[in-house]
Protein backbone atom coordinates (compact mmCIF):
# COMPACT_ATOMS: atom_id res chain seq x y z
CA UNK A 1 0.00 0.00 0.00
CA UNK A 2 1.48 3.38 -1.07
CA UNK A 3 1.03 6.85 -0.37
CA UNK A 4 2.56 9.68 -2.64
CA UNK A 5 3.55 12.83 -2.54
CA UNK A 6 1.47 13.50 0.57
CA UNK A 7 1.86 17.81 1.40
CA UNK A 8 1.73 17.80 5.01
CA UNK A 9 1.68 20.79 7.53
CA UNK A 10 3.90 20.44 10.22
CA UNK A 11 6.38 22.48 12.65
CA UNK A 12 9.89 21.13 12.09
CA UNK A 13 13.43 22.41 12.28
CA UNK A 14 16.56 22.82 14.23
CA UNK A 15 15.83 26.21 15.55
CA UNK A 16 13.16 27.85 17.29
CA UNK A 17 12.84 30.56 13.90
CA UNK A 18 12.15 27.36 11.56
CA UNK A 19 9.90 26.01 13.89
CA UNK A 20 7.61 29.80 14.44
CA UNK A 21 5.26 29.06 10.95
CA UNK A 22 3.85 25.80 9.56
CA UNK A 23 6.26 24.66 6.77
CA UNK A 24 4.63 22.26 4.17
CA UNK A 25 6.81 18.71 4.02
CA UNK A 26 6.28 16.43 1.30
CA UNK A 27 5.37 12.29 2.64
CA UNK A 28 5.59 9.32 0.65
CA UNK A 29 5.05 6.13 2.94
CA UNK A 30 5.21 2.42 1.73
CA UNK A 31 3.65 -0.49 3.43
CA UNK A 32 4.49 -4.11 3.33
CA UNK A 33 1.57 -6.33 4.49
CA UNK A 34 2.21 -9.45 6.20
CA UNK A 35 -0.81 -10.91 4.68
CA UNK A 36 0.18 -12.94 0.90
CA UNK A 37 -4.06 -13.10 -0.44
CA UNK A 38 -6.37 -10.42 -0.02
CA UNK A 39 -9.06 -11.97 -2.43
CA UNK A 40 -11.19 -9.00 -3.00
CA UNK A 41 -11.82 -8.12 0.49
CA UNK A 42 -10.91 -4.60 1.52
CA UNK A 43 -11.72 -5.47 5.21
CA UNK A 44 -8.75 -8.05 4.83
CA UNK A 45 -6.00 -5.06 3.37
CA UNK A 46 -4.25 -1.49 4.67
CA UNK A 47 -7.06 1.69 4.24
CA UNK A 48 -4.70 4.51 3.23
CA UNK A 49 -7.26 7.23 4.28
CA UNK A 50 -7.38 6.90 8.10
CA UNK A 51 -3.26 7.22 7.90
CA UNK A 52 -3.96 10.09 5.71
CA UNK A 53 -5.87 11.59 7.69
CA UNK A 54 -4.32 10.68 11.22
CA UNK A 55 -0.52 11.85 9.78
CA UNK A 56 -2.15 15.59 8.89
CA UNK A 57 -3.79 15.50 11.78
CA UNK A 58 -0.44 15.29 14.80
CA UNK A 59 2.05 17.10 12.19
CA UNK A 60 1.23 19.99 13.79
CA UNK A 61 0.34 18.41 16.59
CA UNK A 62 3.62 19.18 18.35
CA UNK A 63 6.85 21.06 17.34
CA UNK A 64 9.76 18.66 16.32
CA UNK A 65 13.50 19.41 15.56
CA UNK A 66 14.32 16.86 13.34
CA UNK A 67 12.17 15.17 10.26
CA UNK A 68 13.30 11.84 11.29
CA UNK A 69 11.29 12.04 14.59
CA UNK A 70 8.33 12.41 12.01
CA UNK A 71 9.03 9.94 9.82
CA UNK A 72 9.34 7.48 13.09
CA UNK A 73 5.97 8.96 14.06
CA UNK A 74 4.35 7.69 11.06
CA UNK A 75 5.85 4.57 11.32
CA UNK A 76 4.25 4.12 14.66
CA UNK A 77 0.84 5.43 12.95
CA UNK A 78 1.09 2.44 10.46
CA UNK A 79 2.11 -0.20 13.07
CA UNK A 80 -0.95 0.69 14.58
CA UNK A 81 -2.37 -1.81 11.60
CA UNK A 82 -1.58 -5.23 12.26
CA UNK A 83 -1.82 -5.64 8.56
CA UNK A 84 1.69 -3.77 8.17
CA UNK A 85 5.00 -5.99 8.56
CA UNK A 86 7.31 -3.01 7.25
CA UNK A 87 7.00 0.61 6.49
CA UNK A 88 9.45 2.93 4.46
CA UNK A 89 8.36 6.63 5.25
CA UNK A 90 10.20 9.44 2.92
CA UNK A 91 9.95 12.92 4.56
CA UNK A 92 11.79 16.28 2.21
CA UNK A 93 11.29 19.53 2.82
CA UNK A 94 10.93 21.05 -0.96
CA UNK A 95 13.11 23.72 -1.82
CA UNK A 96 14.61 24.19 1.17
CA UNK A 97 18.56 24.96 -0.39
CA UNK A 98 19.15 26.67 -3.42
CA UNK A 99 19.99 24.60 -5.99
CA UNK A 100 17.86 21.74 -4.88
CA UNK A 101 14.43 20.46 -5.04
CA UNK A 102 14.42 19.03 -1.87
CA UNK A 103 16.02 17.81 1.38
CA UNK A 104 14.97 15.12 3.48
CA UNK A 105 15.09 11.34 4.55
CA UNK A 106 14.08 8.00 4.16
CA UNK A 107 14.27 5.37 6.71
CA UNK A 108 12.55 1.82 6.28
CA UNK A 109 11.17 -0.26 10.14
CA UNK A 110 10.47 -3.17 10.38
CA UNK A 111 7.98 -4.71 13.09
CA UNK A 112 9.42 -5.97 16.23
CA UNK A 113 12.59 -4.16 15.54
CA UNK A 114 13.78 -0.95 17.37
């Protein structure tokens, strides 16, 4: 189950000046299901809107210094579904250095593992 390109409100940065004003970040999030037949059966897969809706909803929840605390804080959002075995979360700031069309990172958990 994927998400792309998800524009996301949130506080973030490593000083209190980057953190004053909302700052849009872009999310992509992938997740690995630890089920291997679905059949037709929505009630049986991952619903994409609920994490949709629940990431929006505590990015701006709560100022954070780094992205990567985000990106673990959708992680934790996903594992929330037993469905998901694994979930890569992308966070980037667009534009955020000349030159560049964005900054950011990508970090992949796995269940069970710290």
């Amino acid at each position: 189950v994927q998400v792309e390109g998800l524009q996301v409100a949130t506080l973030v940065g490593c000083t209190v000046e980057e953190r004053a004003h909302p700052q849009t970040v872009i999310v992509d999030i992938v997740c690995t299901l630890n089920r291997h037949e679905f059949g037709d059966d929505l009630a049986r897969t991952f619903d994409y809107v609920p994490i949709v809706e629940t990431v929006r909803a505590f990015a701006l929840a709560h100022e954070r210094a780094l992205i990567e605390t985000l990106a673990e804080e959708i992680a934790e959002a996903c594992f929330s579904h037993a469905t998901v075995a694994c979930v890569t979360v992308s966070v980037r700031k667009p534009y955020k250095l000349a030159g560049c069309v964005a900054v950011g990172t990508t970090r992949t958990f796995i269940r069970g593992e710290a």
